[in-house]
Protein backbone atom coordinates (compact mmCIF):
# COMPACT_ATOMS: atom_id res chain seq x y z
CA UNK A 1 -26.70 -6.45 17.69
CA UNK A 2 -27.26 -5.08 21.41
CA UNK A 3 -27.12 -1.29 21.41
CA UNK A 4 -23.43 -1.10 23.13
CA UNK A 5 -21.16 -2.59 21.51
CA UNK A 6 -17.75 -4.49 22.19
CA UNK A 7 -15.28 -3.66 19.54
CA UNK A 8 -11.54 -4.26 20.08
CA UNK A 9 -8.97 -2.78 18.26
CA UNK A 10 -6.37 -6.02 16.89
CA UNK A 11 -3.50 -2.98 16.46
CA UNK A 12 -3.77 -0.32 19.23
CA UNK A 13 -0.29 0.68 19.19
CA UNK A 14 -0.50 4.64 18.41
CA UNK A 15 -4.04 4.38 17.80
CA UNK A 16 -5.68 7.57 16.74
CA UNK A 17 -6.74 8.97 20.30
CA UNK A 18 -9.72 11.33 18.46
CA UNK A 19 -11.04 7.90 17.06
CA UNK A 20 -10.63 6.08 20.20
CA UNK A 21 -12.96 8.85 21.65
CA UNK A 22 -15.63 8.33 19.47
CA UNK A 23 -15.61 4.58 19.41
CA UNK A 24 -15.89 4.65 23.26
CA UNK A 25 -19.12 6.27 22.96
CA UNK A 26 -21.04 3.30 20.85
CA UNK A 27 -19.46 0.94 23.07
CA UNK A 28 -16.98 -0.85 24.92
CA UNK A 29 -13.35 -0.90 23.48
CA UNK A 30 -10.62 -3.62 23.80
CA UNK A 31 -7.13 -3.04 23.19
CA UNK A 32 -5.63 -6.66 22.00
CA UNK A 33 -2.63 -7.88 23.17
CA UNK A 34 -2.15 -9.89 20.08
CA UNK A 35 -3.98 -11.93 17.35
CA UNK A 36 -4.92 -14.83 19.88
CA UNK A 37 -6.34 -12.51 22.57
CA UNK A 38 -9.48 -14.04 24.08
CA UNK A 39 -11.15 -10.68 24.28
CA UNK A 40 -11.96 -11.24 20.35
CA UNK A 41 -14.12 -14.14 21.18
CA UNK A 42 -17.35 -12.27 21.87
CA UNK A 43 -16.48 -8.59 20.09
CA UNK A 44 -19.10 -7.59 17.85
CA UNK A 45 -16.43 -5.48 16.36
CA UNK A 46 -13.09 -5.60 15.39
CA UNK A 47 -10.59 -3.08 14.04
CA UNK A 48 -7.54 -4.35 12.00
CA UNK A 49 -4.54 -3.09 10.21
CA UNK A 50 -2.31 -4.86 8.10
CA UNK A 51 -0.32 -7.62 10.10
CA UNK A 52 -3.54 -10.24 10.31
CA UNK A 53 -4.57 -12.14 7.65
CA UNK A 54 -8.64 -11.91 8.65
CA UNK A 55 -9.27 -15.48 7.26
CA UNK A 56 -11.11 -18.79 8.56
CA UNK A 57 -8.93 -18.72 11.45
CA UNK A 58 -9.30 -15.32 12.84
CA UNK A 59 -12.90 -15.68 12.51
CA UNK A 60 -13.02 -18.93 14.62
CA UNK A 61 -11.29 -16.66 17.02
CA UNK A 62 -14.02 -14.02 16.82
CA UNK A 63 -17.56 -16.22 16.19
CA UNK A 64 -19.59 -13.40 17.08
CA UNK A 65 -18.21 -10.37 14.83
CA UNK A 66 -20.87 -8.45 12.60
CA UNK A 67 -18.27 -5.76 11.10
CA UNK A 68 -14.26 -6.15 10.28
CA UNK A 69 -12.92 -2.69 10.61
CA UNK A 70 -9.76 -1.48 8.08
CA UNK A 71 -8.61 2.13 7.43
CA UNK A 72 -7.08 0.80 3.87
CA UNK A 73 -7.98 0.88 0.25
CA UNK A 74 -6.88 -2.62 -0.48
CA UNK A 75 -8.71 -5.26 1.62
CA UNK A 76 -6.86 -8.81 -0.11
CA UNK A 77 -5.73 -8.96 3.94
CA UNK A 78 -9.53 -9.86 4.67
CA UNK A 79 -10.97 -13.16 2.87
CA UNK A 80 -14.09 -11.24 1.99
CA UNK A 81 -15.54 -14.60 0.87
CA UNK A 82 -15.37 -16.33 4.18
CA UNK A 83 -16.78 -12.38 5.75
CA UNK A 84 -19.84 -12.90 3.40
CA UNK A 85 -20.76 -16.44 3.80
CA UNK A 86 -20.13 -15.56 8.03
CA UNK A 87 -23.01 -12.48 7.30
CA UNK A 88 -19.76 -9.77 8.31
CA UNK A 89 -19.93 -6.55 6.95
CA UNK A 90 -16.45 -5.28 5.89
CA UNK A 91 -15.71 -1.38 6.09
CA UNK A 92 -12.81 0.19 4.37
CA UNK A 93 -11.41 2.97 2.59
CA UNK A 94 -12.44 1.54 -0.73
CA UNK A 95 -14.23 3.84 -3.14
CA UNK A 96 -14.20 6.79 -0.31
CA UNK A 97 -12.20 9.12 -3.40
CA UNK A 98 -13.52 12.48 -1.91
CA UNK A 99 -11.82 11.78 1.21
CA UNK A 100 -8.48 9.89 0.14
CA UNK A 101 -7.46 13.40 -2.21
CA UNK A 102 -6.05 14.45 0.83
CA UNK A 103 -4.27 11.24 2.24
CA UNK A 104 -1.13 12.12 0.41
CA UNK A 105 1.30 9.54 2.30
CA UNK A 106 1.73 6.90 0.11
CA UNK A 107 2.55 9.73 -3.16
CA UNK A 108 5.19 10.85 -1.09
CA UNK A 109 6.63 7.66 -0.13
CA UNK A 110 7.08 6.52 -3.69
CA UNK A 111 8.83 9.66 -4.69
CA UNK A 112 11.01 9.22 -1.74
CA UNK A 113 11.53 5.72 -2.86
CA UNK A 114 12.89 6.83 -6.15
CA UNK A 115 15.00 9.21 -4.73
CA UNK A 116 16.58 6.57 -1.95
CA UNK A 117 17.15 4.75 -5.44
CA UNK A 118 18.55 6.63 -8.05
CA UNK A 119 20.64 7.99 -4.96
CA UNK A 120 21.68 5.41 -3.60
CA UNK A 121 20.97 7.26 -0.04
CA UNK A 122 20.45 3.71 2.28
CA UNK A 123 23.77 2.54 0.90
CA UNK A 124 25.82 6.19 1.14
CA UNK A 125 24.07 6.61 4.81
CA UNK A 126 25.72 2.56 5.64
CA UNK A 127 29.19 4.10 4.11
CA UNK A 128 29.30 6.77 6.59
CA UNK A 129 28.04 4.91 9.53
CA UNK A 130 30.84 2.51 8.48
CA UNK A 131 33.31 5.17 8.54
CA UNK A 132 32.81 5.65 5.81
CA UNK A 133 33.60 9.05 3.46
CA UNK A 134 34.16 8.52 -0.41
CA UNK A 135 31.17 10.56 -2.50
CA UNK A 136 32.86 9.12 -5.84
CA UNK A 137 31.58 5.72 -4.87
CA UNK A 138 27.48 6.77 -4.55
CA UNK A 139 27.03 8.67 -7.35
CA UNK A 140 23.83 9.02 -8.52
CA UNK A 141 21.17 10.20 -11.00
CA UNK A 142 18.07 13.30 -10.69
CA UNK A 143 14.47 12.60 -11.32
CA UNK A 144 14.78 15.77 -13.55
CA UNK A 145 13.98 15.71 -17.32
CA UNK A 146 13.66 12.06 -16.30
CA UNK A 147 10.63 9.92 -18.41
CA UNK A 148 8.76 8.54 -15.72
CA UNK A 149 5.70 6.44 -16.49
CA UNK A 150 2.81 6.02 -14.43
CA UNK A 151 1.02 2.50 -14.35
CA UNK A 152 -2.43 3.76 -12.78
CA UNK A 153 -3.53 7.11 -12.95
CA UNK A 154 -5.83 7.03 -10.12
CA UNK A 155 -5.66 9.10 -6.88
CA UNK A 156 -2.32 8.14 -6.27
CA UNK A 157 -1.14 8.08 -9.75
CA UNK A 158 -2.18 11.33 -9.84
CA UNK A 159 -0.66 12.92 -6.81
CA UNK A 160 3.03 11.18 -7.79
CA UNK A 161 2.23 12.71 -11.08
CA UNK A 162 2.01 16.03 -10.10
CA UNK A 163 5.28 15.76 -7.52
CA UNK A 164 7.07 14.12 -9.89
CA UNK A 165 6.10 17.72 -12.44
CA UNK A 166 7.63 19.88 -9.89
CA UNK A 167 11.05 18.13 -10.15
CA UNK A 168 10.47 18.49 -13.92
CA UNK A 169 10.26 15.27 -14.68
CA UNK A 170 7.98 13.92 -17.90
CA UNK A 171 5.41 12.12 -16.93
CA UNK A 172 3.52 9.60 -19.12
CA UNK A 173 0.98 7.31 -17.71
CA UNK A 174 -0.85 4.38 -18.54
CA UNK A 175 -4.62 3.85 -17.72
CA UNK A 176 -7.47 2.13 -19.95
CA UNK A 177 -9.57 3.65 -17.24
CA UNK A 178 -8.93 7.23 -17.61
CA UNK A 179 -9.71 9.78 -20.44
CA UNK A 180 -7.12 11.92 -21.62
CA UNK A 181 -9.39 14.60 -20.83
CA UNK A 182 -9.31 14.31 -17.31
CA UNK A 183 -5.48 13.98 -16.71
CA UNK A 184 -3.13 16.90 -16.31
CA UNK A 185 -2.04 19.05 -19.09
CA UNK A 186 1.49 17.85 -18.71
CA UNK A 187 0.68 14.63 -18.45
CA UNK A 188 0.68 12.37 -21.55
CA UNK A 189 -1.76 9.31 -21.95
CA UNK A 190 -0.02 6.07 -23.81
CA UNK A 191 -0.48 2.02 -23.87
CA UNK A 192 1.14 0.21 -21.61
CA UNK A 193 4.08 -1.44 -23.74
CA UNK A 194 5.25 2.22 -25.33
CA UNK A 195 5.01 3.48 -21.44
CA UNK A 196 7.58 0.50 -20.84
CA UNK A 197 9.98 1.06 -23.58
CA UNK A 198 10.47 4.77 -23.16
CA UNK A 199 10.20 5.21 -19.07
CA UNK A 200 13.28 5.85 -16.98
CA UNK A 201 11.08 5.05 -13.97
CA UNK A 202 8.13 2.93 -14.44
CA UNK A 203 5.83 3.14 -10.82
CA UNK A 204 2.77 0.91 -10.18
CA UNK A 205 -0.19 2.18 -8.57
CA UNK A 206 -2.95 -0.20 -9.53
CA UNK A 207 -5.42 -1.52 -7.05
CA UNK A 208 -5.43 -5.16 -6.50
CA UNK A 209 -8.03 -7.15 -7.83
CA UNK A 210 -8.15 -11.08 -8.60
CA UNK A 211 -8.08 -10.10 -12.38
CA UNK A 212 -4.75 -8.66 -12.39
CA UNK A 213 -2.58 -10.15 -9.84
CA UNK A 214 0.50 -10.98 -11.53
CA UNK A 215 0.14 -8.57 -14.00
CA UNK A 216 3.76 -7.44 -14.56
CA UNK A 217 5.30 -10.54 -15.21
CA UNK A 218 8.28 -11.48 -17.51
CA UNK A 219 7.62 -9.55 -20.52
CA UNK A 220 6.53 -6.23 -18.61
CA UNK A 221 9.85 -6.22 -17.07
CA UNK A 222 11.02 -7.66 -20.90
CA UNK A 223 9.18 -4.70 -22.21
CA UNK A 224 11.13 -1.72 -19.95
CA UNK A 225 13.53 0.32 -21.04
CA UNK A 226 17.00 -1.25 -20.73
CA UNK A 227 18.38 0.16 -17.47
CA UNK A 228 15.38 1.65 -16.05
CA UNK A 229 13.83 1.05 -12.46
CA UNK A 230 11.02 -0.12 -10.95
CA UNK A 231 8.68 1.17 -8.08
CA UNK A 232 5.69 -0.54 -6.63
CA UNK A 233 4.00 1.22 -3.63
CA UNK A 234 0.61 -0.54 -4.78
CA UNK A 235 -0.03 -4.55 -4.02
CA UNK A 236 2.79 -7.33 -3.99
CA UNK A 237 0.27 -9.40 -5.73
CA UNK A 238 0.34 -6.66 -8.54
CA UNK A 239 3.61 -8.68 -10.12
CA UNK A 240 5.58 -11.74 -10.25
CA UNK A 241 8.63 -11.67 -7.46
CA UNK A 242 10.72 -14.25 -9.24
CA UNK A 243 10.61 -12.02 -12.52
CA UNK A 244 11.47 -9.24 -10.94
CA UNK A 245 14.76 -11.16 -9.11
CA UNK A 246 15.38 -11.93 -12.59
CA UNK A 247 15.33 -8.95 -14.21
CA UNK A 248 17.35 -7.65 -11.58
CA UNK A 249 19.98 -10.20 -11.78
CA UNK A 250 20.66 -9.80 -15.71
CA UNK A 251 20.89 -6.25 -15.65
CA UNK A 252 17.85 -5.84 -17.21
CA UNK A 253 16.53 -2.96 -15.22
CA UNK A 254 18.92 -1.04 -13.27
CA UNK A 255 17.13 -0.78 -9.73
CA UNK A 256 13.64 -1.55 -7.74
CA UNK A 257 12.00 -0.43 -4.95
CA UNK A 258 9.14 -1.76 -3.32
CA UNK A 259 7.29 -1.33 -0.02
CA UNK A 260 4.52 -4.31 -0.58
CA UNK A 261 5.08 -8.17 -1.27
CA UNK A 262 3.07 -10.81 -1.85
CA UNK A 263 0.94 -12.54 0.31
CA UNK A 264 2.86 -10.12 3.22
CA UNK A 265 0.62 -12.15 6.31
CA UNK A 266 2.54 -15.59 5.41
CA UNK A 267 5.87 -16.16 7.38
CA UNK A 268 8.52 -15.85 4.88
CA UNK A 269 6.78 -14.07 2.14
CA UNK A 270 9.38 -11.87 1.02
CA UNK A 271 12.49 -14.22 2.31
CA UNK A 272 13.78 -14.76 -1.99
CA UNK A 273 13.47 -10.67 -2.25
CA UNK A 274 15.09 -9.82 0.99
CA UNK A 275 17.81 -12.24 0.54
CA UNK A 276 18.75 -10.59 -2.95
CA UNK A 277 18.59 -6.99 -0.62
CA UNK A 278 20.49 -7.93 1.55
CA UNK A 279 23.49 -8.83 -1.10
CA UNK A 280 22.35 -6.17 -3.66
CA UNK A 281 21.51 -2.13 -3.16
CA UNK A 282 19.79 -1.42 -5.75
CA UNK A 283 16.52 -3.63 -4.70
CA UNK A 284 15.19 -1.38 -1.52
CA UNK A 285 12.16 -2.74 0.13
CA UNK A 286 10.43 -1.32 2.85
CA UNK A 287 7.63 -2.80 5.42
CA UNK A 288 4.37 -1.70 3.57
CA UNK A 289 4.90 2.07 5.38
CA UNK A 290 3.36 3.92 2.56
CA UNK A 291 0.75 5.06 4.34
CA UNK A 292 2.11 4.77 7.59
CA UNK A 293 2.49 8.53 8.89
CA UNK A 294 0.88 9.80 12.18
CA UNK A 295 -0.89 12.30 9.67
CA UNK A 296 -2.45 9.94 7.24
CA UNK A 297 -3.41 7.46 10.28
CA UNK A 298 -5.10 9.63 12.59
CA UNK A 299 -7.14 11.00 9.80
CA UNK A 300 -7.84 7.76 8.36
CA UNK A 301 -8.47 6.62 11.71
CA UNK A 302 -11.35 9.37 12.28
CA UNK A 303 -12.87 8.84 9.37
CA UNK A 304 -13.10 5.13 9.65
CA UNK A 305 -14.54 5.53 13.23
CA UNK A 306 -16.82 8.39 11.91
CA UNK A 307 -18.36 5.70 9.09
CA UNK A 308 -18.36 2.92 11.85
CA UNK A 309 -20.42 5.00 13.93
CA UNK A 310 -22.95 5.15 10.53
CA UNK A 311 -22.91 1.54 10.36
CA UNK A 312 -23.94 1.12 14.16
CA UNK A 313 -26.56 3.19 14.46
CA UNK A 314 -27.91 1.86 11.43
CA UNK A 315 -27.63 -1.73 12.68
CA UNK A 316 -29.27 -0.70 15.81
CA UNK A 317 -32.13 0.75 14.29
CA UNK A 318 -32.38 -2.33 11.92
CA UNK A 319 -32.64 -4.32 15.45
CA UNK A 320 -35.01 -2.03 17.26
């Protein structure tokens, strides 16, 4: 690697403008006009979100790139196989748990997920821009004294946790990571079927790996409480779509709400789930914006630029 650097941001659109600051000053920086810009072909560098799968193709498209760039926890948007066999270092938010205690966005957005649901509040806000004006017809059910269970008590299981404690709900989670020791007082530690069959709420916040994918299938949903709902802010690939239409259609569970689906890069990935929406209001799903606040990005942003920065100077030492 030369000592200045091109890098070129894939996503520029409200770009953190702190973090565009620093970037200028290891090198040159591209704003892409989309994911078949030329200017990728010889960037050294190159930023991504979430709306590029970073796969055999993209790297044809960028032959020269020594680091992929993405301000998220998950990375199953980057075929990290195809980075390592290419010799491309891949920096994300993985593992950075100091930092991501304070990235709160996603928390929040499953709570308000659950409340959208169990208020029917998209379909109540379509009455009244209808014309709407009959309360009788929307109403709905508190989180209050409320069993929720918690599939992941990680950083973000934790933070919905401790929300979901200040509406009084009970919270119960399920972890084979996690001591009881090190959860909250008020929070109760159980196996994963008894979380199921008591929980008004069950909410996934699992991080994706190969191992699980599809791990709530037919009998987790099976396993829930008769008229409970579901909320998955996590990974898509955490559970089976068609069982969850299913459950959905029998009556099984009452409601779901989900911001991620599977395999979101393909055209068409969530067409079966957003058909059912679209006839149905208690499935709600929303464009993977959990973490999509100006807050959460522009610190993510930073910090991301900040440990870039690290990994350039270090490279250019290494070439000296």
């Amino acid at each position: 690697m030369q000592n200045s650097f091109k890098i070129v941001i894939a996503e520029p659109e409200g770009f953190s403008e702190e973090a565009l600051e620093l970037l200028r000053s290891q090198g040159e920086v591209f704003l892409a006009k989309g994911p078949h810009d030329p200017v990728f072909r010889d960037a050294d560098v190159v930023w991504v979100r979430l709306r590029d799968k970073i796969d055999r193709g993209f790297f044809s498209r960028a032959p020269n790139v020594k680091i992929i760039v993405t301000a998220t926890t998950g990375v199953n948007h980057i075929d990290l196989q195809e980075a390592d066999r290419r010799g491309v270092q891949v920096l994300s938010l993985r593992g950075e748990t100091n930092f991501l205690r304070e990235i709160r966005a996603t928390a929040e957005h499953s709570v308000g997920l659950m409340l959208a649901l169990l208020r029917q509040i998209p379909a109540a806000a379509g009455h009244v821009r209808e014309g709407g004006w009959n309360r009788d017809l929307f109403k709905g059910h508190e989180l209050h004294d409320k069993t929720i269970g918690i599939v992941g008590y990680g950083r973000l299981g934790s933070l919905v946790a401790g929300y979901l404690l200040a509406f009084g709900a009970k919270v119960i989670a399920a972890d084979p990571n996690v001591d009881s020791d090190t959860l909250d007082p008020d929070v109760v530690l159980v196996p994963l079927p008894e979380l199921l069959r008591v929980s008004d709420i069950v909410t996934l916040h699992v991080n994706f790996t190969e191992a699980n994918a599809g791990m709530f299938g037919a009998r987790e949903f099976g396993q829930m409480k008769h008229g409970s709902w579901f909320i998955n802010t996590a990974r898509g690939e955490l559970i089976e779509q068609e069982a969850l239409l299913a459950a959905l259609r029998s009556g099984w569970i009452r409601g779901a709400a989900i911001d991620v689906v599977a395999d979101e890069q393909a055209p068409g990935a969530a067409t079966r789930l957003v058909e059912f929406a679209q006839r149905n209001s208690n499935l709600l799903i929303t464009p993977h914006i959990g973490g999509c606040t100006v807050e959460s990005m522009e610190k993510t942003e930073l910090f991301m630029a900040k440990k870039l920065q690290d990994a350039l100077m270090a490279a250019a030492v290494a070439h000296a």
